[in-house]
Protein backbone atom coordinates (compact mmCIF):
# COMPACT_ATOMS: atom_id res chain seq x y z
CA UNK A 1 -9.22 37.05 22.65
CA UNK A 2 -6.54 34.40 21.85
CA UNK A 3 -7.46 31.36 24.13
CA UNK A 4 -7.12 30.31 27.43
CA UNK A 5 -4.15 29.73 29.97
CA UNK A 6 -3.14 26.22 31.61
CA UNK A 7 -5.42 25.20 34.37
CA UNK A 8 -4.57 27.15 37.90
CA UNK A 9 -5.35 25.79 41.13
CA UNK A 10 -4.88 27.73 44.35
CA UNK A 11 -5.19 27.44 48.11
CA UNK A 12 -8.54 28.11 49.99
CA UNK A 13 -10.11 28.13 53.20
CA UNK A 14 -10.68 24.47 54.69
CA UNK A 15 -13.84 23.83 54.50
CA UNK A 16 -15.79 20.75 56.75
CA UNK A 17 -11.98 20.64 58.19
CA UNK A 18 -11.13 19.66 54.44
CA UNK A 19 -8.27 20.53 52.36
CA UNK A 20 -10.18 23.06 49.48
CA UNK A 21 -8.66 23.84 45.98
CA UNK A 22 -9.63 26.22 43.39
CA UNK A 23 -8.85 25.30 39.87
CA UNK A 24 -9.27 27.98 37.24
CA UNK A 25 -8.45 28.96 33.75
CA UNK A 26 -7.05 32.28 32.55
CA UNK A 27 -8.62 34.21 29.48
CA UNK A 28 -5.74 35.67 27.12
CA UNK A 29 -5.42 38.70 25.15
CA UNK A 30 -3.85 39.74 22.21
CA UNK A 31 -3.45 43.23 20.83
CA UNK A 32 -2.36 43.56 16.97
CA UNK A 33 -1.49 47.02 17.09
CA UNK A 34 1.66 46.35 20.07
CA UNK A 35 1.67 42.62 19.09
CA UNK A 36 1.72 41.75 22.98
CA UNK A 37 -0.44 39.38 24.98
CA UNK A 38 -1.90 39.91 28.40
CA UNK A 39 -3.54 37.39 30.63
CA UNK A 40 -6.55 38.28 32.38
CA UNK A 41 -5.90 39.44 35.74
CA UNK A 42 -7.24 37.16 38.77
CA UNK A 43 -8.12 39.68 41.84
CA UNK A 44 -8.50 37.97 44.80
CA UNK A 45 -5.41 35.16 44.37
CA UNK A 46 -2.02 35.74 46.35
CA UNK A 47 0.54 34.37 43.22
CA UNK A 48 2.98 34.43 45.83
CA UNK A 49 1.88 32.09 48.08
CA UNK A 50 -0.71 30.43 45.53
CA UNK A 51 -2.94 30.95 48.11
CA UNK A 52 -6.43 33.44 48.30
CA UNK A 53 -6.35 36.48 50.06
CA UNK A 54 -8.96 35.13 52.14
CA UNK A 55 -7.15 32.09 53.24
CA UNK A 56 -4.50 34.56 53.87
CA UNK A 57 -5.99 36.55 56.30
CA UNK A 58 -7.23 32.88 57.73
CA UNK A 59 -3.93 31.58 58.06
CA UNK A 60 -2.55 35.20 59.87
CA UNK A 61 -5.46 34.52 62.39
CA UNK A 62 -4.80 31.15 63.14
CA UNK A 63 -0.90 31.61 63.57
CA UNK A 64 -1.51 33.83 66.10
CA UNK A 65 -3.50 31.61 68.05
CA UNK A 66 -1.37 30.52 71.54
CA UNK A 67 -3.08 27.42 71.78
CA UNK A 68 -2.28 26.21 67.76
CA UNK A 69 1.04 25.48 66.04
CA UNK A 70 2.65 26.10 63.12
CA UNK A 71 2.84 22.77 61.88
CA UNK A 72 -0.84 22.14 62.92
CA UNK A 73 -2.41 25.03 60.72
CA UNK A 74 0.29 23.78 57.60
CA UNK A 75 -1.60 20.52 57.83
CA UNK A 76 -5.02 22.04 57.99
CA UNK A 77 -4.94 23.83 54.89
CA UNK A 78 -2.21 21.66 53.02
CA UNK A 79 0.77 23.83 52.85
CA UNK A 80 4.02 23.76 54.53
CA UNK A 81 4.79 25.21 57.95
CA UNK A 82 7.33 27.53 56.39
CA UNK A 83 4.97 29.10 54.38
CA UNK A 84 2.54 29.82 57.52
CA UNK A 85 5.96 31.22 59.19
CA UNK A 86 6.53 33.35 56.41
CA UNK A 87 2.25 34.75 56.80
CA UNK A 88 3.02 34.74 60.30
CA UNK A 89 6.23 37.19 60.63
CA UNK A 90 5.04 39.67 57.99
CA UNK A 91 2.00 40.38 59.77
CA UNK A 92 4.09 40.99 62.78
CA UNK A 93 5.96 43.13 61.30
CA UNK A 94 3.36 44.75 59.87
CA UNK A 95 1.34 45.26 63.43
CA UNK A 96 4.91 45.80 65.21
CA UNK A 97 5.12 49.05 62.54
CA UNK A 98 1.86 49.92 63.36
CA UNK A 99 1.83 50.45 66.80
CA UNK A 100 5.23 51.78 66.79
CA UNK A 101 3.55 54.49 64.21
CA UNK A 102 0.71 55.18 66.87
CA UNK A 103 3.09 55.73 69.88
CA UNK A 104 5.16 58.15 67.93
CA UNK A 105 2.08 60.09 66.64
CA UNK A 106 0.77 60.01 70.51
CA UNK A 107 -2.75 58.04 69.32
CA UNK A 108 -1.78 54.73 71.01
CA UNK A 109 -3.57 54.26 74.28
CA UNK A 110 -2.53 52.02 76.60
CA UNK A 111 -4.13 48.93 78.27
CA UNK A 112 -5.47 49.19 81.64
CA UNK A 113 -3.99 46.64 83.06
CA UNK A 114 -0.05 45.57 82.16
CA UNK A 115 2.03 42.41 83.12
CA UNK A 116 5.85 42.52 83.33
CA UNK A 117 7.71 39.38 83.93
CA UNK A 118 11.12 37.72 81.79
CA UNK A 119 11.43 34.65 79.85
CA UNK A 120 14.19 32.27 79.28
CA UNK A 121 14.17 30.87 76.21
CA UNK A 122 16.29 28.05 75.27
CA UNK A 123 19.76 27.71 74.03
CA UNK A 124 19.86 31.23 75.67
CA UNK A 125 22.37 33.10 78.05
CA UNK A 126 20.53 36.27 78.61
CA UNK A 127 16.74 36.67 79.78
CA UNK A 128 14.07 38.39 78.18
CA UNK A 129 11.41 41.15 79.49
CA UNK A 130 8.01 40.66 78.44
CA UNK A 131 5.29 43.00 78.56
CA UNK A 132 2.00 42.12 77.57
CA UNK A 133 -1.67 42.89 77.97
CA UNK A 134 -3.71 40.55 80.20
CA UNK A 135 -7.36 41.46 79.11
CA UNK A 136 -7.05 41.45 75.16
CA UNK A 137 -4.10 38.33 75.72
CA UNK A 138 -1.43 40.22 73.42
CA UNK A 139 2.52 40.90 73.91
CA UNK A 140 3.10 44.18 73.86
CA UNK A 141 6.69 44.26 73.16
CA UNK A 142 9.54 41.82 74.43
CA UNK A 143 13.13 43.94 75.62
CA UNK A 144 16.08 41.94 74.31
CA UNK A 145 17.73 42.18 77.48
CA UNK A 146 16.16 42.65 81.17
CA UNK A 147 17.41 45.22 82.55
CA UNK A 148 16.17 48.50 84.70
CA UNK A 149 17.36 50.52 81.13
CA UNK A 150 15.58 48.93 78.94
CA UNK A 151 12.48 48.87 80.84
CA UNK A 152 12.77 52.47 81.84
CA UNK A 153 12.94 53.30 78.22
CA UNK A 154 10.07 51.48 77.26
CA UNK A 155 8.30 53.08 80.12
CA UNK A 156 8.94 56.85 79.86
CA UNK A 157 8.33 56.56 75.87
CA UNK A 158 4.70 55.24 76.47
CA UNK A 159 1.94 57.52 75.28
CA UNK A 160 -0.96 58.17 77.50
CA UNK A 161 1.08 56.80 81.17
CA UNK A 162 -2.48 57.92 83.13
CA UNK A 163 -4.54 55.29 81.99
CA UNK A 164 -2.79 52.36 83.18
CA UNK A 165 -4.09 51.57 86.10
CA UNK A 166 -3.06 48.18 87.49
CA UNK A 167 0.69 46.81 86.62
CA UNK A 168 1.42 43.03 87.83
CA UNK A 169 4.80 41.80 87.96
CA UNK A 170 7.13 39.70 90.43
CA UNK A 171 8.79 40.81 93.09
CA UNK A 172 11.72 42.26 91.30
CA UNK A 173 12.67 45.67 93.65
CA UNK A 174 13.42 47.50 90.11
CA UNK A 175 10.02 46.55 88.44
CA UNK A 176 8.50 47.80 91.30
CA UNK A 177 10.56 51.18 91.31
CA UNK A 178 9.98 52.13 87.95
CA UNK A 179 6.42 51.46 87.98
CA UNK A 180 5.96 53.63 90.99
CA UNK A 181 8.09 56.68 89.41
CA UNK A 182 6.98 56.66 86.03
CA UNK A 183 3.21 55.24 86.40
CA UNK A 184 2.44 56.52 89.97
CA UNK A 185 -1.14 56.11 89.02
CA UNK A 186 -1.23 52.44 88.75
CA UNK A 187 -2.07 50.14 91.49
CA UNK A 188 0.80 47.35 91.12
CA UNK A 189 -0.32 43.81 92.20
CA UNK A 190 2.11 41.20 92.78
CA UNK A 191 1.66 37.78 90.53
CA UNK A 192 0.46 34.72 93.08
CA UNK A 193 3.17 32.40 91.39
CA UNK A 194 5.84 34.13 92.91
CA UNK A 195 4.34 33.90 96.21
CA UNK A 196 3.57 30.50 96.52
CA UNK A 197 6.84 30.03 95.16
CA UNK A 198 8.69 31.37 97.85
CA UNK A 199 6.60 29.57 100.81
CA UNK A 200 7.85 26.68 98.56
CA UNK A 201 11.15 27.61 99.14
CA UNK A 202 11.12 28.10 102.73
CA UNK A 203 9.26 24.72 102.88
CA UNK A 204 12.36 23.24 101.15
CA UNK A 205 14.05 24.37 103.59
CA UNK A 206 12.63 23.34 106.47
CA UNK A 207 12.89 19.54 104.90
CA UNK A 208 16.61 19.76 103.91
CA UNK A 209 17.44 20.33 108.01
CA UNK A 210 14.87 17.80 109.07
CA UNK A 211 16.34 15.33 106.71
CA UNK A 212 19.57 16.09 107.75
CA UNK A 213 19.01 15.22 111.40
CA UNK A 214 17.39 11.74 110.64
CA UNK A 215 19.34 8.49 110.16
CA UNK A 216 19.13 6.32 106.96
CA UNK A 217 16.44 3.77 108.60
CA UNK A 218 14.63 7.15 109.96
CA UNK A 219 14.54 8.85 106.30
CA UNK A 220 13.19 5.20 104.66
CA UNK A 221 10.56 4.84 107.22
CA UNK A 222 8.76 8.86 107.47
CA UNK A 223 9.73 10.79 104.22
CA UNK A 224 8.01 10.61 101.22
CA UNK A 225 8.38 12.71 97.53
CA UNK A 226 8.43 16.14 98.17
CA UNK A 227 5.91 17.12 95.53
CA UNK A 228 3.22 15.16 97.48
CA UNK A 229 3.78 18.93 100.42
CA UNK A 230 4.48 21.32 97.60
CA UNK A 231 1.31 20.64 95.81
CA UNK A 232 -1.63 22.22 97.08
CA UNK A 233 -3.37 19.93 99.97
CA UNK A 234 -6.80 20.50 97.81
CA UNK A 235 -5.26 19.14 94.58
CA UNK A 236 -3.40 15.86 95.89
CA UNK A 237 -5.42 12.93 94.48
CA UNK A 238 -7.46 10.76 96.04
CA UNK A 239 -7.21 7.71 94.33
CA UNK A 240 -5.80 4.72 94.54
CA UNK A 241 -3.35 3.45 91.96
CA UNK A 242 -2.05 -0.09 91.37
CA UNK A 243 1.63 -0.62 90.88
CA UNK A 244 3.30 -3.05 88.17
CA UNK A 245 2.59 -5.98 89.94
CA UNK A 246 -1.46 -5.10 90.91
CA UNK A 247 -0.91 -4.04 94.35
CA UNK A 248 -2.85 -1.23 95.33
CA UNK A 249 -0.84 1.69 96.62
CA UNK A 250 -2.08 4.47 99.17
CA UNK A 251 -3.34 7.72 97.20
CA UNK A 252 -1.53 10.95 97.26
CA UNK A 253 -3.92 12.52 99.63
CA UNK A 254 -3.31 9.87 102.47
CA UNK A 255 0.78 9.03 101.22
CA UNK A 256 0.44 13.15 102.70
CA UNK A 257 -1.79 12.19 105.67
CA UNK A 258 0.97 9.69 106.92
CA UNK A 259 3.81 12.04 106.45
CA UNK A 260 2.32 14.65 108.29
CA UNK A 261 1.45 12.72 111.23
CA UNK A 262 4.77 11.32 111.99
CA UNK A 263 6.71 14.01 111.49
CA UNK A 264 5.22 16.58 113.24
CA UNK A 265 7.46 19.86 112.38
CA UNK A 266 7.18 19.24 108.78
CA UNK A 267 2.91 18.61 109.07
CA UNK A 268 3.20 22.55 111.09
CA UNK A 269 5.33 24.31 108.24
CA UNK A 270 2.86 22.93 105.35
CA UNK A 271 -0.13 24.07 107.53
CA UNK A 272 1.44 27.36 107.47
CA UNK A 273 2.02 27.54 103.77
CA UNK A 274 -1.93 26.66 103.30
CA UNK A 275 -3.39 28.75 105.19
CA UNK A 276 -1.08 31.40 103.63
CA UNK A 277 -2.27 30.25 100.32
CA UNK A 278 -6.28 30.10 101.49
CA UNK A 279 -5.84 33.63 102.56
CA UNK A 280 -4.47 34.34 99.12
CA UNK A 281 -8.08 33.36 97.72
CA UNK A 282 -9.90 36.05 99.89
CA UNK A 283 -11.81 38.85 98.68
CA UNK A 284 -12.30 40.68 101.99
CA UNK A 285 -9.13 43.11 102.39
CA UNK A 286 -10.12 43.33 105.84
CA UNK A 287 -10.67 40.22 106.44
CA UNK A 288 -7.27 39.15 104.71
CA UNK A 289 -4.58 41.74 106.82
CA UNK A 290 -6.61 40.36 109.96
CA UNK A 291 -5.61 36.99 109.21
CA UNK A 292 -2.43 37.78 107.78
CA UNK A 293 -1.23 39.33 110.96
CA UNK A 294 -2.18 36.14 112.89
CA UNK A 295 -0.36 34.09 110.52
CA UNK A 296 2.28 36.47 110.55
CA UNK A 297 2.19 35.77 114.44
CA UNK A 298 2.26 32.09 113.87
CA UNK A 299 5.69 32.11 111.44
CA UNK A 300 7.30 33.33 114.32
CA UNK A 301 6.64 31.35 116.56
CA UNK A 302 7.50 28.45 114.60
CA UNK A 303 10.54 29.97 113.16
CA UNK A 304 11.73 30.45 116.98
CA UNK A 305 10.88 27.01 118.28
CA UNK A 306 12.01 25.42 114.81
CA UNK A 307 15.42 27.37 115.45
CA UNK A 308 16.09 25.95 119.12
CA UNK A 309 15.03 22.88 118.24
CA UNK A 310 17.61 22.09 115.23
CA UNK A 311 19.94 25.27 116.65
CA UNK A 312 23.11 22.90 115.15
CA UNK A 313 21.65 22.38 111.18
CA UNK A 314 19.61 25.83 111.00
């Protein structure tokens, strides 16, 4: 033996949501034959990082967490956020290795149920293709560039195709081929964003003619934000709210009510797109086509008398 090293301290897990250090002294060895020393070794410690293994593994779980940042698990356990980066990507890599490994070898086996959809990150010109797994909440892999290619690729190289069996995407006509010639299995279901999205649009649209038709005095007196129709009737507020002054203004719900009774086409589009969207929350299929086609009826009619009506600005 030939003494002791300079106190150590390293890195734990929090503990009470408190900062915990480990401080620790090294036993040294010296050998007369060689006339070398060697410290005793300290299993357990990541000298890299200065950090334990266990707080390691910690830190990889919590920066994978959707709902935490980077910067908010540095502060937790009192190191910087480019360290936590640095934990974060080489676990990535190291799972992104993995499961490439497994779908050569033919072992991986597929989720059940699969999302496709794109991103658009900033400071970006292209889009992104996501695919991820809804039930276990995990990206799958993201496609550098969205396009039928790439996602055909993807597609034919997956292992075990049979046991997907529900896909949800947009309404995108080439997610929708693929899916159907290379997972013909799969039951694809169409994400409810995108369809309220589009009665938005057409709702849009029905208030850019009627504004159009109406003079200034018209427009001042009967329209209000357009948020107050694109928001679902159920979630409008119904409280009142006092301006800067302490005047009490109408709530959202009845700011609606008003708007809807004086214009009378816009108060018959927006009780299209509801009952569209309370059909949408049905779990009777029969129930749902049999309303559907009555709604379906409904559009029609609308879309004909809305068309005579403003035949000049359609």
């Amino acid at each position: 033996k030939s003494g002791f090293t300079d106190p150590y301290y390293v890195h734990d897990v929090p503990i009470r949501c408190k900062r915990v250090r480990i401080y620790y002294r090294l036993q040294r060895r010296f050998c007369k034959r060689c006339c070398k020393s060697a410290q005793q070794l300290a299993p357990g410690v990541d000298d890299k990082h200065q950090m334990t293994a266990q707080l390691i593994e910690y830190t990889e779980q919590e920066s994978f967490d959707l709902f935490r940042s980077f910067s908010d698990v540095a502060d937790e356990i009192g190191r910087s956020e480019q360290t936590v980066r640095n934990i974060f990507t080489r676990r990535a890599r190291q799972l992104e290795e993995e499961a490439k490994r497994l779908r050569k070898e033919g072992i991986y086996e597929p989720p059940e149920w699969l999302a496709i959809d794109e991103v658009y990150p900033q400071h970006k010109e292209s889009e992104y293709c996501v695919i991820s797994s809804p039930l276990s909440h995990q990206v799958l892999d993201i496609l550098p560039v969205n396009n039928e290619k790439e996602l055909f690729k993807w597609l034919l190289q997956l292992p075990n195709p049979h046991l997907v069996k529900v896909v949800t995407m947009d309404m995108w006509p080439e997610y929708r081929t693929l899916v159907r010639r290379l997972l013909p299995q799969s039951r694809i279901v169409v994400d409810r964003y995108h369809v309220h999205n589009l009665l938005n649009v057409a709702l849009k649209e029905v208030l850019k003619v009627i504004r159009a038709c109406m003079t200034y005095s018209e427009h001042r007196e009967h329209m209000r934000p357009e948020h107050l129709l694109l928001t679902s009737y159920r979630k409008l507020s119904t409280r009142e709210k006092e301006d800067e002054y302490g005047v009490k203004q109408p709530s959202e719900k009845e700011l609606a009510d008003r708007w809807l009774a004086d214009v009378p086409d816009i108060a018959r589009a927006h009780r299209l797109k509801e009952e569209f969207s309370d059909i949408l929350q049905l779990t009777d299929r029969e129930k749902a086509e049999e309303l559907t086609d009555a709604w379906l009826r409904q559009v029609c009619d609308f879309v004909g008398d809305f068309c005579g009506k403003y035949k000049k600005d359609y």
